[in-house]
N, C-alpha and C. Protein backbone atom coordinates (compact mmCIF):
# COMPACT_ATOMS: atom_id res chain seq x y z
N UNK A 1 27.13 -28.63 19.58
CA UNK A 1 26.32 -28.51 18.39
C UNK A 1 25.68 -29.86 18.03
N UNK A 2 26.51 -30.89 18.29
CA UNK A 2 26.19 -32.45 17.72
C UNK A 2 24.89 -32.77 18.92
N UNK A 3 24.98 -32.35 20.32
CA UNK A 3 24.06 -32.94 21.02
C UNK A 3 22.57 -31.83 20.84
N UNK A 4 22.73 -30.72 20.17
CA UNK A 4 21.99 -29.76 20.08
C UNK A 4 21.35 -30.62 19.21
N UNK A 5 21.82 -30.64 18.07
CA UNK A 5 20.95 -31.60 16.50
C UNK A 5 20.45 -32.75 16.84
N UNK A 6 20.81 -34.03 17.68
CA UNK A 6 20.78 -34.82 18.32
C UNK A 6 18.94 -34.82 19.14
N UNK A 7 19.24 -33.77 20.28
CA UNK A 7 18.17 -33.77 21.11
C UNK A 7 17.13 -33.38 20.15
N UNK A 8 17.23 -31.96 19.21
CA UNK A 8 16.12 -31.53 18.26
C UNK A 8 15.54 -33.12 17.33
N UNK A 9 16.25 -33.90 17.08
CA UNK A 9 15.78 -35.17 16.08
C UNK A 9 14.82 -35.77 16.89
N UNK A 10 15.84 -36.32 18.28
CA UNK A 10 14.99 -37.04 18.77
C UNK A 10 13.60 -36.53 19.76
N UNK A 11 13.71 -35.00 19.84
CA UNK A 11 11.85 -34.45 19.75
C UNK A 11 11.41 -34.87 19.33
N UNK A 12 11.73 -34.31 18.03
CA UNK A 12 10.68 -34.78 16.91
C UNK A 12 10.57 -36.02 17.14
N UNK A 13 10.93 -37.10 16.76
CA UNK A 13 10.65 -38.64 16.80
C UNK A 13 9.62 -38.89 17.74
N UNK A 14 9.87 -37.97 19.19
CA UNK A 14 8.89 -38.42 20.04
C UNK A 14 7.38 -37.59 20.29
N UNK A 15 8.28 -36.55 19.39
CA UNK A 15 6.79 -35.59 19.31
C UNK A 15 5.80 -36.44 17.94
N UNK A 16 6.25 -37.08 16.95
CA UNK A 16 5.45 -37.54 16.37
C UNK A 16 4.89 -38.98 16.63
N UNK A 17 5.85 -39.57 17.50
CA UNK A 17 5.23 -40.66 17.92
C UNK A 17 3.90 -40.75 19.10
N UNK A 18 4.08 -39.26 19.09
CA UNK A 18 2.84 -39.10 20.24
C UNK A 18 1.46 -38.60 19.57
N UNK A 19 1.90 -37.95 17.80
CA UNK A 19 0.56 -37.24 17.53
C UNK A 19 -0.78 -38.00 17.49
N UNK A 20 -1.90 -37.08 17.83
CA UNK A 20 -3.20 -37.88 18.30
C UNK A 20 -3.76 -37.36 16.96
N UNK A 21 -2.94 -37.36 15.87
CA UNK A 21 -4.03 -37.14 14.27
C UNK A 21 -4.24 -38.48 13.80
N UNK A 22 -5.19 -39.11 14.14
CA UNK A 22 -5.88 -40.17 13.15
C UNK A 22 -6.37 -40.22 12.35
N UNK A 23 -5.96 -41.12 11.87
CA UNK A 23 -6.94 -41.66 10.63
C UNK A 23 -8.24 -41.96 11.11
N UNK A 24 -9.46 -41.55 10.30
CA UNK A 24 -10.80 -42.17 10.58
C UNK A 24 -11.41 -42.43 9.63
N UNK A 25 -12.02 -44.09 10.08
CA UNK A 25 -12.95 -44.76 9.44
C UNK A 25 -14.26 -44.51 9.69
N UNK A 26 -14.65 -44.41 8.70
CA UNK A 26 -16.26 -43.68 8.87
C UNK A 26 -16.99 -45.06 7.94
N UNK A 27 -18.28 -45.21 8.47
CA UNK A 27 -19.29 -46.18 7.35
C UNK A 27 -20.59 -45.23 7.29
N UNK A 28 -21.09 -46.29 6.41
CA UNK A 28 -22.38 -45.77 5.73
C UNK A 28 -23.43 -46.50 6.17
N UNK A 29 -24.24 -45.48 6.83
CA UNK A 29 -25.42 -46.05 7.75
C UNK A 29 -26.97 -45.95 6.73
N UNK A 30 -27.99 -46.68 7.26
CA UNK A 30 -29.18 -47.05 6.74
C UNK A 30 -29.13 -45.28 5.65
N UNK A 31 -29.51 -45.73 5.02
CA UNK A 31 -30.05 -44.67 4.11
C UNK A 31 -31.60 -44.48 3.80
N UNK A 32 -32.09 -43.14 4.01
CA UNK A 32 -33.54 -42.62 4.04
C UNK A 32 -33.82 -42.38 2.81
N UNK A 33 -33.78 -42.02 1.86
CA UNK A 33 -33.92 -41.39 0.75
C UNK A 33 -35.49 -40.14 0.33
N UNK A 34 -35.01 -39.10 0.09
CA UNK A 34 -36.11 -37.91 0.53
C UNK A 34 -36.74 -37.78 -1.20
N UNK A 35 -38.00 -38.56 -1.06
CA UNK A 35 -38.98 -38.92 -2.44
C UNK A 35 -39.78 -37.38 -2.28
N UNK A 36 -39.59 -36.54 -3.17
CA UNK A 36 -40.38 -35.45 -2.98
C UNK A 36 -41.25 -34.91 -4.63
N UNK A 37 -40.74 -35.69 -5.14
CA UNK A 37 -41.46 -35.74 -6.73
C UNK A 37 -42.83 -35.95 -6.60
N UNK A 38 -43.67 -35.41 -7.69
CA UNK A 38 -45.16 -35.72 -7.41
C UNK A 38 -45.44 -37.25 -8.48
N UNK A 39 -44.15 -37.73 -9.25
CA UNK A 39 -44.23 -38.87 -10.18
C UNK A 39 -44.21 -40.02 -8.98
N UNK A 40 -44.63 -41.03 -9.39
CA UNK A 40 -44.85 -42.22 -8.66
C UNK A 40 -45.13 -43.47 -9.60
N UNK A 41 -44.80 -44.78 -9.04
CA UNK A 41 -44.99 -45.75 -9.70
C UNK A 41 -46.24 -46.45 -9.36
N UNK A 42 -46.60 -47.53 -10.42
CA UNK A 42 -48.09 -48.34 -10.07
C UNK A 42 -47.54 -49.21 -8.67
N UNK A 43 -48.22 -49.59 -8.14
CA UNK A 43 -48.59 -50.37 -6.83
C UNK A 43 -48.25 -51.39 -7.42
N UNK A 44 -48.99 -52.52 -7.84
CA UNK A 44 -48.46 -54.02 -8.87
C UNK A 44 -47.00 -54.03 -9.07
N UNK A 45 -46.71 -52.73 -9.77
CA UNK A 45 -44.32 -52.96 -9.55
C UNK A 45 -43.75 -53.67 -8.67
N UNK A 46 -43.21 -54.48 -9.38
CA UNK A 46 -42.04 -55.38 -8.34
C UNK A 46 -41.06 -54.89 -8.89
N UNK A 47 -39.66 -54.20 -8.11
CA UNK A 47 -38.59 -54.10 -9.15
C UNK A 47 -37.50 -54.98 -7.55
N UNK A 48 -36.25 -54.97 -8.75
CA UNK A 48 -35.31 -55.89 -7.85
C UNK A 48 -34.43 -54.58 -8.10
N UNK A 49 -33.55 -54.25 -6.68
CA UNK A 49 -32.51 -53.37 -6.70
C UNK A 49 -31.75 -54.08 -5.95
N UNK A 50 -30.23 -53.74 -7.24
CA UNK A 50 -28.96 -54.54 -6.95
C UNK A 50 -28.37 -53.29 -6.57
N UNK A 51 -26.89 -53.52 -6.52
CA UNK A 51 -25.53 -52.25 -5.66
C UNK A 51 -24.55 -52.93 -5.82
N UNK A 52 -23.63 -51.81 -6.16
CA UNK A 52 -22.43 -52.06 -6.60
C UNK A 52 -21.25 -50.83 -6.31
N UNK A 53 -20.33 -51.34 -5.24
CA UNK A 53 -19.27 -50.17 -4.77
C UNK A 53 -18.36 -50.21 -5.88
N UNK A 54 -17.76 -49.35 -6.76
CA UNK A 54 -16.92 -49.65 -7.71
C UNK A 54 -15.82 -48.81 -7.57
N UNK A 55 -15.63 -48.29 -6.65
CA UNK A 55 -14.14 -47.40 -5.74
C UNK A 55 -13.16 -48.33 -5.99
N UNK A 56 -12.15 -48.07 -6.29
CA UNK A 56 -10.93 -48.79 -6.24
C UNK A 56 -9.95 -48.92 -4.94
N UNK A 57 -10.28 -47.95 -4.05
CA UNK A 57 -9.72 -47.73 -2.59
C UNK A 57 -10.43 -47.43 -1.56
N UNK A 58 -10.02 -47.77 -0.33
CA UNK A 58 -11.40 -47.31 0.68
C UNK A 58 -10.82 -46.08 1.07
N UNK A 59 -9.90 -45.36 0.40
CA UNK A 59 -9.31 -44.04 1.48
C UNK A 59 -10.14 -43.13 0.40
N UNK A 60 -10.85 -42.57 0.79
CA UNK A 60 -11.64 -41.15 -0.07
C UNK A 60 -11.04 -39.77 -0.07
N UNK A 61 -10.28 -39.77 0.86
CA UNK A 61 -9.52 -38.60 1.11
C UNK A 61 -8.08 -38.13 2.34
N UNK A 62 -8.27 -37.46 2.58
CA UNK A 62 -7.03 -36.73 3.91
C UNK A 62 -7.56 -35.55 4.74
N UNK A 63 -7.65 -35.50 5.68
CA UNK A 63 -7.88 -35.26 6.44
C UNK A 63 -6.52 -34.19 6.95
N UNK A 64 -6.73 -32.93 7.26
CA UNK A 64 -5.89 -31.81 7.75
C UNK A 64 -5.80 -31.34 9.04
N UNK A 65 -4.63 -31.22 9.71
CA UNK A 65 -4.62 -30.52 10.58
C UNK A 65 -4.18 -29.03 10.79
N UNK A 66 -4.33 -27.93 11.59
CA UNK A 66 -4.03 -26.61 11.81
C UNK A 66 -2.25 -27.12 11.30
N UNK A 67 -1.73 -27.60 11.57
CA UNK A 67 -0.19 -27.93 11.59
C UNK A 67 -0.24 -28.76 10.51
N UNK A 68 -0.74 -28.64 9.51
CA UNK A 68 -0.14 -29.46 8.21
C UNK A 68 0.10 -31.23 8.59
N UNK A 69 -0.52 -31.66 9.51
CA UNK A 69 -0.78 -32.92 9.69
C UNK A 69 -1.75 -33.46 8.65
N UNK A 70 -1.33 -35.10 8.22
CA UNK A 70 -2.67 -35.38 6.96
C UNK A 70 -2.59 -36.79 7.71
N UNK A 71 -4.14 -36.73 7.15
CA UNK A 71 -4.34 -38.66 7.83
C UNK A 71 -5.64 -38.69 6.93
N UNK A 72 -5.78 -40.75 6.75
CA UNK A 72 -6.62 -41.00 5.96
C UNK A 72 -8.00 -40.47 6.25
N UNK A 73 -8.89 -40.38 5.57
CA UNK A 73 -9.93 -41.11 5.61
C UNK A 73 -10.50 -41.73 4.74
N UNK A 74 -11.12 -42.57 5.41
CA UNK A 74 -11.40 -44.54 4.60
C UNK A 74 -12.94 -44.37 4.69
N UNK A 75 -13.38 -45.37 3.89
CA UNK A 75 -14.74 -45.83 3.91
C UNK A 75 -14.35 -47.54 3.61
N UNK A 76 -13.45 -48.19 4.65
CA UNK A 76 -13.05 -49.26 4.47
C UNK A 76 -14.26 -50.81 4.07
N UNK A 77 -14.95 -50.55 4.32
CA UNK A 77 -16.42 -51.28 4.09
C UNK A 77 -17.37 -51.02 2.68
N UNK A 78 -17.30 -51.77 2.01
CA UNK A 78 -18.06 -51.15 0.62
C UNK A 78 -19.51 -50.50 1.29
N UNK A 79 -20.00 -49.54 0.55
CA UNK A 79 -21.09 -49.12 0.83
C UNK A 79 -22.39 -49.56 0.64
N UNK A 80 -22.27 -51.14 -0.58
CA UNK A 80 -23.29 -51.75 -1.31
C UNK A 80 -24.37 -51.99 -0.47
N UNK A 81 -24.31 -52.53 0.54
CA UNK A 81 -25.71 -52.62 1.13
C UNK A 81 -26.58 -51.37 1.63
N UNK A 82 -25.71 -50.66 2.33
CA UNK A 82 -26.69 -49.75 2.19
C UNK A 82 -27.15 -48.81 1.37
N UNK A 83 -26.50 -48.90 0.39
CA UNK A 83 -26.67 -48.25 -1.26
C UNK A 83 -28.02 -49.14 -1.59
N UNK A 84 -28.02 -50.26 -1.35
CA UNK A 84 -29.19 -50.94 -1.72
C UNK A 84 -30.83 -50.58 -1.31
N UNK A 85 -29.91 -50.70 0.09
CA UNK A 85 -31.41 -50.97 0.82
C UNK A 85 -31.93 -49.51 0.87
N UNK A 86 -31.28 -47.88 0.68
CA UNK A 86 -31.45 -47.00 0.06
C UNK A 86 -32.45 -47.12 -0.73
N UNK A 87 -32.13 -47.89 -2.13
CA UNK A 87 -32.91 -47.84 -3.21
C UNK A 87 -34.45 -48.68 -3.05
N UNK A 88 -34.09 -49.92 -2.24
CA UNK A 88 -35.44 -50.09 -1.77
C UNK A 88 -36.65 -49.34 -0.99
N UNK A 89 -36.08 -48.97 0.14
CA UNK A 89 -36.82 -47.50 0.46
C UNK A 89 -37.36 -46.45 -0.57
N UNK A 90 -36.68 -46.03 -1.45
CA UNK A 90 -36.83 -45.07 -2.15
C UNK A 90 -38.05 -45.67 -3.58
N UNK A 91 -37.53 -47.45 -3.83
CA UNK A 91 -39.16 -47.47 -4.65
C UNK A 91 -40.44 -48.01 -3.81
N UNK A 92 -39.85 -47.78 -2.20
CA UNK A 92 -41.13 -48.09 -1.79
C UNK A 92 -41.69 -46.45 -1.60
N UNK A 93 -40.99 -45.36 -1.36
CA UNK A 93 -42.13 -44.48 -1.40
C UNK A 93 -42.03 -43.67 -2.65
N UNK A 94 -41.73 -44.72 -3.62
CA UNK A 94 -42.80 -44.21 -5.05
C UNK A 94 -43.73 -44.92 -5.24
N UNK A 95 -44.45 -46.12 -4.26
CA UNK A 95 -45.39 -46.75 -4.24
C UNK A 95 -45.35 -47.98 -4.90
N UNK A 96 -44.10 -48.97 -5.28
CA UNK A 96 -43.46 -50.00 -5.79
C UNK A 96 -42.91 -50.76 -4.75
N UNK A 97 -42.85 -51.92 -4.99
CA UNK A 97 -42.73 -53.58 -4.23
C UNK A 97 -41.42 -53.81 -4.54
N UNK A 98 -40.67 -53.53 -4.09
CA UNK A 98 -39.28 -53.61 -4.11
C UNK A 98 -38.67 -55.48 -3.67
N UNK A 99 -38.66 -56.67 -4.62
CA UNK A 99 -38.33 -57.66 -3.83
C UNK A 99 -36.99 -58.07 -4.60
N UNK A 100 -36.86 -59.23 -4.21
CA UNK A 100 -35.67 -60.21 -4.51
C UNK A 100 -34.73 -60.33 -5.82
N UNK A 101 -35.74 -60.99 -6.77
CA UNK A 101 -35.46 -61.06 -8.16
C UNK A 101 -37.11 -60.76 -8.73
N UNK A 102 -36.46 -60.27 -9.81
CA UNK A 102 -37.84 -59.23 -11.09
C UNK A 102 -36.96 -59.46 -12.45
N UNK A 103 -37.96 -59.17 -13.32
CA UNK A 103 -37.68 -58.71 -14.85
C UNK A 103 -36.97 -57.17 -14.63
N UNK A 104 -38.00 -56.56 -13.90
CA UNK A 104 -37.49 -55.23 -13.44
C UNK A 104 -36.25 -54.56 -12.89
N UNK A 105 -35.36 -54.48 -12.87
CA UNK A 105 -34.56 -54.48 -11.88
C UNK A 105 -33.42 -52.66 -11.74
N UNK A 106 -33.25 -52.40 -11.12
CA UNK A 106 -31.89 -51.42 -10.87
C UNK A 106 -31.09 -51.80 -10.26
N UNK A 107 -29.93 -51.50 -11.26
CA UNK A 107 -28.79 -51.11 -10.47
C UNK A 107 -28.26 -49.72 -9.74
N UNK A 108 -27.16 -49.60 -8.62
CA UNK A 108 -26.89 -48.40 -8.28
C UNK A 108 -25.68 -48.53 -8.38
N UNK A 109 -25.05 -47.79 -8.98
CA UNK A 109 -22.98 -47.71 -9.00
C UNK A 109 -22.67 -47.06 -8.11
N UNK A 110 -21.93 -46.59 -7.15
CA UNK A 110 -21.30 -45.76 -6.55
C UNK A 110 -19.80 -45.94 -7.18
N UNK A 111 -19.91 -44.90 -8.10
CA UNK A 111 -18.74 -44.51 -9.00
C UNK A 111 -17.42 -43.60 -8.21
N UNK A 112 -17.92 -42.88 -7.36
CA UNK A 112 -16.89 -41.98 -6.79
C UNK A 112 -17.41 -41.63 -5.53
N UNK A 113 -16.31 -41.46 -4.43
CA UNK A 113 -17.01 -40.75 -2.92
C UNK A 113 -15.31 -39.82 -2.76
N UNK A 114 -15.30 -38.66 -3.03
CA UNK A 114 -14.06 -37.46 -2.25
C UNK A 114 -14.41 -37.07 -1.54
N UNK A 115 -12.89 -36.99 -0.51
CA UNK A 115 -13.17 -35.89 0.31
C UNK A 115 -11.83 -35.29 0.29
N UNK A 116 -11.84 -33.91 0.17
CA UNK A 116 -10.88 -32.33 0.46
C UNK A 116 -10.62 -31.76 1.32
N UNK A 117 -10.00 -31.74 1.77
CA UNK A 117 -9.64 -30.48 2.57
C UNK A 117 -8.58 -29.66 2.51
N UNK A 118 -8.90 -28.59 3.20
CA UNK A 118 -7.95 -27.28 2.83
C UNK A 118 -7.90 -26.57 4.39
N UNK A 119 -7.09 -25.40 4.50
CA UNK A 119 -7.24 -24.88 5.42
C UNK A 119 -7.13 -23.91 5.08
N UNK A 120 -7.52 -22.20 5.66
CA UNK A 120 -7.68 -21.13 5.98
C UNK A 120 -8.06 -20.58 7.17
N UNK A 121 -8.73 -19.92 7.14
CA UNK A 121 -9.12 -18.73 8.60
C UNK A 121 -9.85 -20.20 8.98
N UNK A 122 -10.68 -20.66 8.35
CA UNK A 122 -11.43 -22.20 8.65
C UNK A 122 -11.34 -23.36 7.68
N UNK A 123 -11.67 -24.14 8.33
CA UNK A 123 -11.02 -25.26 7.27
C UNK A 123 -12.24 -25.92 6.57
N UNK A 124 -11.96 -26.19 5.39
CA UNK A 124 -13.19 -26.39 4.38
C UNK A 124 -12.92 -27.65 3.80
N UNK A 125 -14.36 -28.64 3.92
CA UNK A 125 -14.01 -29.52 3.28
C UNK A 125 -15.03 -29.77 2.20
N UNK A 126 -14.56 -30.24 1.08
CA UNK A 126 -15.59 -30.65 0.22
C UNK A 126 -15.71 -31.82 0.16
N UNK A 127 -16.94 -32.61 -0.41
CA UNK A 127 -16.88 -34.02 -0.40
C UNK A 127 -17.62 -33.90 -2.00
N UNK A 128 -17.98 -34.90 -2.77
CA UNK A 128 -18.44 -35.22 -4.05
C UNK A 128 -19.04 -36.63 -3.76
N UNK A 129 -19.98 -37.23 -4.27
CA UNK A 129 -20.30 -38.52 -4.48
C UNK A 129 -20.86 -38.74 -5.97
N UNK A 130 -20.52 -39.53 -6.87
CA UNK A 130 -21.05 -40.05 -8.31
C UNK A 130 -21.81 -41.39 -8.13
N UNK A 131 -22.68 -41.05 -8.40
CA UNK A 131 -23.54 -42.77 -9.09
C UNK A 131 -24.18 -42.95 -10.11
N UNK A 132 -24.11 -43.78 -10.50
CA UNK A 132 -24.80 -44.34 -11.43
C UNK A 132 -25.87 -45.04 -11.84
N UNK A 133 -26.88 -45.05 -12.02
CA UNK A 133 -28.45 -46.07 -12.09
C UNK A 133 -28.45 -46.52 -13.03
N UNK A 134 -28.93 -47.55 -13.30
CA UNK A 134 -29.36 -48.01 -14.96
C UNK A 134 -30.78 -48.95 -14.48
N UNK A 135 -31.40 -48.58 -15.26
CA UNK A 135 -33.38 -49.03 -14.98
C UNK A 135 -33.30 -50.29 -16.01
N UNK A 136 -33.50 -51.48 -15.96
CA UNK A 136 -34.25 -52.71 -17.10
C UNK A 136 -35.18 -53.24 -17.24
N UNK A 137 -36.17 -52.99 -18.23
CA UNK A 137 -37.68 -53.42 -18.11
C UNK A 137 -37.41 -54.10 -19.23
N UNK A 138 -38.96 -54.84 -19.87
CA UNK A 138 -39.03 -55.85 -20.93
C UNK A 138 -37.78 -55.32 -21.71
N UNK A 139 -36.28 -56.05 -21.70
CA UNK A 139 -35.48 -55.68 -22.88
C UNK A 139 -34.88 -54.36 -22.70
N UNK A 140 -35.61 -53.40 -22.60
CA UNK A 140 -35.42 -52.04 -22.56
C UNK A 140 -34.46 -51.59 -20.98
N UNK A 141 -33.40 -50.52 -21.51
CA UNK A 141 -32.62 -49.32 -20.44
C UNK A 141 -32.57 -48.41 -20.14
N UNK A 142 -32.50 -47.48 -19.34
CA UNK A 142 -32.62 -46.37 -19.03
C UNK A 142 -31.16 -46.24 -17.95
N UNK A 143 -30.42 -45.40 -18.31
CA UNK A 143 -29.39 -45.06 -17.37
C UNK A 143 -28.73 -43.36 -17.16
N UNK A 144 -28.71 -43.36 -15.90
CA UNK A 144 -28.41 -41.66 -15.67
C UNK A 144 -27.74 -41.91 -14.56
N UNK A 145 -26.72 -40.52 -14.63
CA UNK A 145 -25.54 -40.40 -13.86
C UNK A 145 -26.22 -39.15 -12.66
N UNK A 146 -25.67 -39.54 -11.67
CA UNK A 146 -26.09 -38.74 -10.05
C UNK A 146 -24.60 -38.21 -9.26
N UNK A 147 -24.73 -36.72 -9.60
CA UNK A 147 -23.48 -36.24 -8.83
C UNK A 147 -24.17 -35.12 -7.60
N UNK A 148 -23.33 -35.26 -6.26
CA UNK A 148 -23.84 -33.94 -5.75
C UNK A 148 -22.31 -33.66 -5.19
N UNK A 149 -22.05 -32.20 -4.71
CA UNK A 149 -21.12 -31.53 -4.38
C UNK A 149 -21.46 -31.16 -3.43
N UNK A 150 -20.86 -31.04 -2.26
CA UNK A 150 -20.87 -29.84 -1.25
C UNK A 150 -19.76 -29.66 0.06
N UNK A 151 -20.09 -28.21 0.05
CA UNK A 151 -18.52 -27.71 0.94
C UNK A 151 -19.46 -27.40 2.26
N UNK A 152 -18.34 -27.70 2.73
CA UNK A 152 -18.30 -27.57 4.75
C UNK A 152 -17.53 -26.60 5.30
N UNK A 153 -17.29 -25.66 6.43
CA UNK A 153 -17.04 -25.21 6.63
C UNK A 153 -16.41 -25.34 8.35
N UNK A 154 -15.31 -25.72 8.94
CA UNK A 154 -15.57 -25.47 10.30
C UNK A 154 -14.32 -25.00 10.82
N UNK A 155 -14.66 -24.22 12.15
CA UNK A 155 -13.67 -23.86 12.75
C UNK A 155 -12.50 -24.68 13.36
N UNK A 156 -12.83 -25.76 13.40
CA UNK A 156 -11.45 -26.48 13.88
C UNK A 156 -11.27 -27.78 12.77
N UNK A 157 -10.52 -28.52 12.76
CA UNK A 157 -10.07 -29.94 12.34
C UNK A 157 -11.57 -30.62 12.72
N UNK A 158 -12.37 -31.03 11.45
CA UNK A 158 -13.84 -32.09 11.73
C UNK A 158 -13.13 -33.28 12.60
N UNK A 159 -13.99 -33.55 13.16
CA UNK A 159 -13.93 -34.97 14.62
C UNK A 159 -14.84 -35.75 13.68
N UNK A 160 -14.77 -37.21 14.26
CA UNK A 160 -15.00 -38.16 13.28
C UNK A 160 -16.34 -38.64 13.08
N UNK A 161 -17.13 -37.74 14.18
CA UNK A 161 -18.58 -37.85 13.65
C UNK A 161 -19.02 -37.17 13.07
N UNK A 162 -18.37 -35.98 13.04
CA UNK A 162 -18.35 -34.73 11.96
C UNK A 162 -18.59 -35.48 10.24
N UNK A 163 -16.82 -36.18 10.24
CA UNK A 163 -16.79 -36.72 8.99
C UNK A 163 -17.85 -37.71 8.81
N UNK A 164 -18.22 -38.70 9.81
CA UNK A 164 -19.34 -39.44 9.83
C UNK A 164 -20.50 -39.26 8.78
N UNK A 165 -21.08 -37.58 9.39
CA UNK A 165 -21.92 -36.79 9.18
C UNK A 165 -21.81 -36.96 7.77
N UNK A 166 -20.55 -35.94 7.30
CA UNK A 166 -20.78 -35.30 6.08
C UNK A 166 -21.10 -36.51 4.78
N UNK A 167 -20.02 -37.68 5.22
CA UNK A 167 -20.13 -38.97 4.24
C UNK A 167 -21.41 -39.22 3.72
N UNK A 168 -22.26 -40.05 5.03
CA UNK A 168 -23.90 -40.05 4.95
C UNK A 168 -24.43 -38.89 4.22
N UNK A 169 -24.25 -37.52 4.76
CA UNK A 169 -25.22 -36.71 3.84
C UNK A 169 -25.10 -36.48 2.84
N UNK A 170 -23.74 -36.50 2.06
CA UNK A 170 -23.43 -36.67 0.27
C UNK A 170 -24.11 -37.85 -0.49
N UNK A 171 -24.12 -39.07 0.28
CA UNK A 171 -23.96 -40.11 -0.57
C UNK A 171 -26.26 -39.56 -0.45
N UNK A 172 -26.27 -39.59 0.61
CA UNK A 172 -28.19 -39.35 0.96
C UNK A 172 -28.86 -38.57 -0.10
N UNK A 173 -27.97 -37.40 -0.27
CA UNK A 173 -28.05 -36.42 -0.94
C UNK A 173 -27.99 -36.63 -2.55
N UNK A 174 -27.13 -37.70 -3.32
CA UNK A 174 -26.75 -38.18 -4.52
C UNK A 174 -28.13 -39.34 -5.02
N UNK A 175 -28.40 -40.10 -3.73
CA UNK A 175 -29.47 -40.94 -4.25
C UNK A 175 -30.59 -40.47 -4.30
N UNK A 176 -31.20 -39.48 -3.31
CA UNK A 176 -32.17 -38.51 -3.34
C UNK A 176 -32.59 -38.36 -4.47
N UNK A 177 -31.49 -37.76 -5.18
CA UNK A 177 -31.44 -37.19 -6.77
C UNK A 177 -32.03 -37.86 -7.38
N UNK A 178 -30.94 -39.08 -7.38
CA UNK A 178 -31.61 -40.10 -8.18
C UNK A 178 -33.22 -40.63 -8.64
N UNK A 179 -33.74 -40.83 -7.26
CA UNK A 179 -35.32 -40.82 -7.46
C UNK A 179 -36.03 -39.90 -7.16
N UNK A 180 -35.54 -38.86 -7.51
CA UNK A 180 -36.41 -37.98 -7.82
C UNK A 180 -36.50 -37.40 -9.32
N UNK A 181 -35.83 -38.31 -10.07
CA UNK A 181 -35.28 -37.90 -11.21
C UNK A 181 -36.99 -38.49 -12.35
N UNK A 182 -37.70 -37.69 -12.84
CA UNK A 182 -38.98 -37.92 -13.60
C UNK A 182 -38.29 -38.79 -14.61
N UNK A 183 -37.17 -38.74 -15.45
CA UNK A 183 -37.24 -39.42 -16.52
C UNK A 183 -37.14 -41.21 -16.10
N UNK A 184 -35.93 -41.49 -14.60
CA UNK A 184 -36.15 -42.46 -14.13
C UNK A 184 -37.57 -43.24 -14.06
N UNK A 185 -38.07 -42.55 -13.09
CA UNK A 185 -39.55 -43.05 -12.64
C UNK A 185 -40.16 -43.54 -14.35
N UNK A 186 -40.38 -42.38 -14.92
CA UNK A 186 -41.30 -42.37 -16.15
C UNK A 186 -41.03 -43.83 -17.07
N UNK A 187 -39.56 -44.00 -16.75
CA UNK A 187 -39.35 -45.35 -17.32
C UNK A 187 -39.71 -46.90 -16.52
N UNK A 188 -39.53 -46.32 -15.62
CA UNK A 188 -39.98 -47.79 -14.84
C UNK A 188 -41.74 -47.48 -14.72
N UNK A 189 -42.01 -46.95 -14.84
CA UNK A 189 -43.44 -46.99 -14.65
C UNK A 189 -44.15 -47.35 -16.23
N UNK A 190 -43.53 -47.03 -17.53
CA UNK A 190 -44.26 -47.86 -18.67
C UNK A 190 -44.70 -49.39 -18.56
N UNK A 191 -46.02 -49.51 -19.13
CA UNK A 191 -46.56 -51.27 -18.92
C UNK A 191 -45.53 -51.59 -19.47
């Protein structure tokens, strides 16, 4: 009985010292931002866009296996630069000069990035991203909050370009918002 309990322990020990469930680090690549508003800014605009990761951890979530396996996933790298350079893109195709330092300026928060998962017949993950903008012209602010949600669906445990994937398209998807948002624009565009 003692070598029965014995051999079953030390399986396990070696069955878990063998599992291939990783943790994956995923980053945040150049960001496009999809300007589809018919609002636009004057040409003459210079604005300065700053970024700011304000996550308290780089693990966003866990990651599931068919077998109740969990492992991180990280966004171990703040996202600020390319949160930035995002926003530069995005006032260049509202037709604005996006440089260095301005009177003008935005910020971008990245307040929150989750990720969920669950399992069933397929395993579903949700992700969330929050940000935050705040616009400063002569004196004057303008600030609005940017959330998007969305669930995934796949037949097996996501592979790490999967998660890759989904990261980029939440956070793409959250700033999108952002400038496309009329009351934004409308404020940075007053003389």
């Amino acid at each position: 009985m003692r070598k029965t309990i014995l051999s079953v322990i030390t399986g396990a020990i070696l069955l878990s010292g063998c599992s291939t469930f990783n943790p994956h680090q995923v980053s945040v690549e150049p960001l496009h931002p999809a300007v589809t508003t018919q609002s636009s800014l004057p040409a003459n605009l210079q604005i300065e866009v700053r970024s700011e990761d304000m996550r308290s951890s780089s693990v966003i979530g866990y990651r599931i296996s068919r077998f109740s396996d969990r492992a991180e996933v990280n966004l171990p790298l703040p996202a600020t630069e390319a949160i930035r350079q995002g926003g530069r893109i995005a006032v260049v195709k509202l037709g604005a000069t996006p440089v260095d330092s301005s009177n003008t300026h935005i910020t971008i928060k990245l307040t929150d990035l989750e990720y969920s998962a669950t399992q069933s017949a397929l395993q579903k993950v949700k992700l969330n991203a929050s940000i935050t903008v705040t616009a400063e012209k002569h004196g004057e602010s303008y600030s609005g909050n940017y959330s998007t949600d969305k669930e995934y669906q796949y037949a097996t445990t996501p592979k790490l370009e999967d998660n890759q994937k989904m990261v980029n398209e939440i956070l793409l998807m959250t700033i999108s918002r952002a400038f496309n948002d009329s009351q934004l624009i409308n404020f940075l565009a007053k003389p």
